[in-house]
Structures are given as C-alpha cells and as structure tokens.
C-alpha atoms as a PDB file:
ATOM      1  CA  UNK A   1     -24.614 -41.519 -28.306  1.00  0.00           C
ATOM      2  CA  UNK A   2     -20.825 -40.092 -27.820  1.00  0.00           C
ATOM      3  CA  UNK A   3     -22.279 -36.747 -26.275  1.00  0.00           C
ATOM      4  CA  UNK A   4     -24.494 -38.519 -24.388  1.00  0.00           C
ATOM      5  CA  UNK A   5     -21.087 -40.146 -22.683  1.00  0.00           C
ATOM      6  CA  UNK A   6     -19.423 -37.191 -22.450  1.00  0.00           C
ATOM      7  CA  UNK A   7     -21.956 -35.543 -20.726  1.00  0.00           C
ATOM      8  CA  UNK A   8     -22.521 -38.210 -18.260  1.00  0.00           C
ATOM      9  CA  UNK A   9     -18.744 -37.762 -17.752  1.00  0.00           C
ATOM     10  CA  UNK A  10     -18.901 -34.060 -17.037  1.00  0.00           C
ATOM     11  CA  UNK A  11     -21.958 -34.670 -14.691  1.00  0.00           C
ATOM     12  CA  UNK A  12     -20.252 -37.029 -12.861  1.00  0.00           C
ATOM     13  CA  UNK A  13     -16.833 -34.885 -12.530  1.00  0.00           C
ATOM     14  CA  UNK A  14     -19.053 -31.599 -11.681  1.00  0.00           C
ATOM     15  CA  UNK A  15     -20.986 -33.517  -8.432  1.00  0.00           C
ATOM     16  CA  UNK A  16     -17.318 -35.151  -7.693  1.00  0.00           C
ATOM     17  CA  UNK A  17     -16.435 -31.575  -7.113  1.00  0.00           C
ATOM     18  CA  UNK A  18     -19.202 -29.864  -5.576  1.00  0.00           C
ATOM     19  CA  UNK A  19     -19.470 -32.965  -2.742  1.00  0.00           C
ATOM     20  CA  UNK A  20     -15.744 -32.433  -2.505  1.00  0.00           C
ATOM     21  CA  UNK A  21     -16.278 -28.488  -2.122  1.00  0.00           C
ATOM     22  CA  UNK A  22     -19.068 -28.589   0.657  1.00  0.00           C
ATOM     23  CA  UNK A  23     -17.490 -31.366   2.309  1.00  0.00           C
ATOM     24  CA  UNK A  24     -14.197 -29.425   3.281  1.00  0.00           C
ATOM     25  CA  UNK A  25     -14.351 -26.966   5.801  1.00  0.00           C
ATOM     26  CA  UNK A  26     -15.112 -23.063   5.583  1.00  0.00           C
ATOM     27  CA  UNK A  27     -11.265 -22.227   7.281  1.00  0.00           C
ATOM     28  CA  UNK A  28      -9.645 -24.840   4.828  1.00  0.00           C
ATOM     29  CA  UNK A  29     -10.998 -23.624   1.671  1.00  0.00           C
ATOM     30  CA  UNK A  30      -9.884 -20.070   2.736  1.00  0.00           C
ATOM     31  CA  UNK A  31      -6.600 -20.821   3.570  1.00  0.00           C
ATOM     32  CA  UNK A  32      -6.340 -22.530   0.759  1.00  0.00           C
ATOM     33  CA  UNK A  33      -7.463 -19.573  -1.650  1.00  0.00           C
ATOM     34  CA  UNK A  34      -5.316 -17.282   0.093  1.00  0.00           C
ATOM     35  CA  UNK A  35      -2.073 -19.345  -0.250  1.00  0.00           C
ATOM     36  CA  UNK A  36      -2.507 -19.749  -4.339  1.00  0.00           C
ATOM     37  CA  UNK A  37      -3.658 -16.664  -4.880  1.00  0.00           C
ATOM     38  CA  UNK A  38      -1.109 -14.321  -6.708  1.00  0.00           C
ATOM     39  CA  UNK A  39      -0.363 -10.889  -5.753  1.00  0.00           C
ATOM     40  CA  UNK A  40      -3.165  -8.640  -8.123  1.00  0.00           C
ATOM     41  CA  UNK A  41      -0.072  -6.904 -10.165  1.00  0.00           C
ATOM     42  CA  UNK A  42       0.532 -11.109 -11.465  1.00  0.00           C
ATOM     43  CA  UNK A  43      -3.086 -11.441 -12.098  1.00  0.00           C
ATOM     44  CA  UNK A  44      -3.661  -8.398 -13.447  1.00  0.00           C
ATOM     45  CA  UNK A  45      -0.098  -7.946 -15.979  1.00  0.00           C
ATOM     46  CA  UNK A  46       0.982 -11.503 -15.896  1.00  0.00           C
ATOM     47  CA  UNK A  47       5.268 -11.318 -16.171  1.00  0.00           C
ATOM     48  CA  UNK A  48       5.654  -7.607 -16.944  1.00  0.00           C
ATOM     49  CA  UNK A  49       5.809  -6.642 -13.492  1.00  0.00           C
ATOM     50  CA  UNK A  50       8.568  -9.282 -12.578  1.00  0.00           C
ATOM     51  CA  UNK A  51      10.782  -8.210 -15.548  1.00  0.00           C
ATOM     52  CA  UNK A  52      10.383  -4.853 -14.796  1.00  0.00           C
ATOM     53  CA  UNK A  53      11.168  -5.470 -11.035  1.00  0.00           C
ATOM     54  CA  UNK A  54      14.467  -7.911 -12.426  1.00  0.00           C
ATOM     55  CA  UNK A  55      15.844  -4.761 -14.613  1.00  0.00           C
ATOM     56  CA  UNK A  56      15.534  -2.006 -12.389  1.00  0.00           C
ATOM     57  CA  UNK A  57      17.490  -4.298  -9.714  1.00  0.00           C
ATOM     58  CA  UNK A  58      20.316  -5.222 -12.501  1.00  0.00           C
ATOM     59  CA  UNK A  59      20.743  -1.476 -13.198  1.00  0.00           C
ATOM     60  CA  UNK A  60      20.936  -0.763  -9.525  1.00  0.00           C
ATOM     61  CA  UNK A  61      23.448  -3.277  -9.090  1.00  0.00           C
ATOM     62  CA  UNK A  62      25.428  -2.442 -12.001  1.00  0.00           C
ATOM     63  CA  UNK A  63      25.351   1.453 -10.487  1.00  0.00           C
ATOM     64  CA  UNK A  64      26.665   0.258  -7.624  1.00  0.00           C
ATOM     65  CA  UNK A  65      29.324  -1.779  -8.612  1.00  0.00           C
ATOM     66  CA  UNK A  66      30.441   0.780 -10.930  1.00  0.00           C
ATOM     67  CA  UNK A  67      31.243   3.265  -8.330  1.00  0.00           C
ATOM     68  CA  UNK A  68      32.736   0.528  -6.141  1.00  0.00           C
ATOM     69  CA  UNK A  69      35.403  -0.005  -8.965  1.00  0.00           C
ATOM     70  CA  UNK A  70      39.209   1.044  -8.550  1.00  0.00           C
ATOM     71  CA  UNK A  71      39.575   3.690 -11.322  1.00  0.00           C
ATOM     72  CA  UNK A  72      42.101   2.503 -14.287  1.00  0.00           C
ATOM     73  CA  UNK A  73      45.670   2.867 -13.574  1.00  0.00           C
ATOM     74  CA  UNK A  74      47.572   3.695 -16.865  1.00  0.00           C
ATOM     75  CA  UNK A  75      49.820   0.972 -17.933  1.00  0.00           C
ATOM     76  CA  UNK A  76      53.236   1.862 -18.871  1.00  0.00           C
ATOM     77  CA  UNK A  77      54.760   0.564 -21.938  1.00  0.00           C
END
C-alpha cells in the first residue's frame, strides 16, 4: 500500500511538470535553457578546465611580476 502512495506521488509531480512545461512558452523555455546551460568544456570535464585555466594565469602572473622586480642590491655590512 506504501508504493501504491508513492507512486501516486510521482504521478502527480510528473503531470505537475509536464502542464507546467507545455504551458510556458516556446521563447521562454529557450531562453531559459540557454542561460543555465554550461559552456561544453564544464559539462564535459567538470572543474579540470577551471583549475587548469586558474594555474596557467598564476604562472603568468608570477612571470610577470618577476621581471617587473628591482634586482637585489647587496647590503653592506
């Protein structure tokens, strides 16, 4: 009798969204897709791309500022 519940649950939930689905408009629902929708290198690799990405730009800016630096002027004792 539980699963009988439960199903009546899902049943329910599934027409809830279907009826909400048709009833929205064809330019809504796209716009909609298109703004969650992640870039296919986040879909496809999940974080790996975005580390990478943070690490080549920390290098870079580490290069940079190195070269920027004032070279070390011997203290005298």
């Amino acid at each position: 009798m539980a699963s009988k519940i439960k199903g009546d649950e899902l049943l329910k939930y599934i027409t809830e969204q279907v009826v909400t689905y048709i009833d929205t408009p064809k330019d809504i629902r796209r716009e909609k897709r298109l703004q969650t929708r992640e870039s296919w290198q986040y879909r496809w690799f999940g974080m790996i791309p975005f580390s990478i990405h943070l690490w080549v730009d920390r290098t870079r800016l580490r290069r940079e500022q190195k070269k920027h630096l004032p070279h070390k002027v011997k203290e005298f004792v």
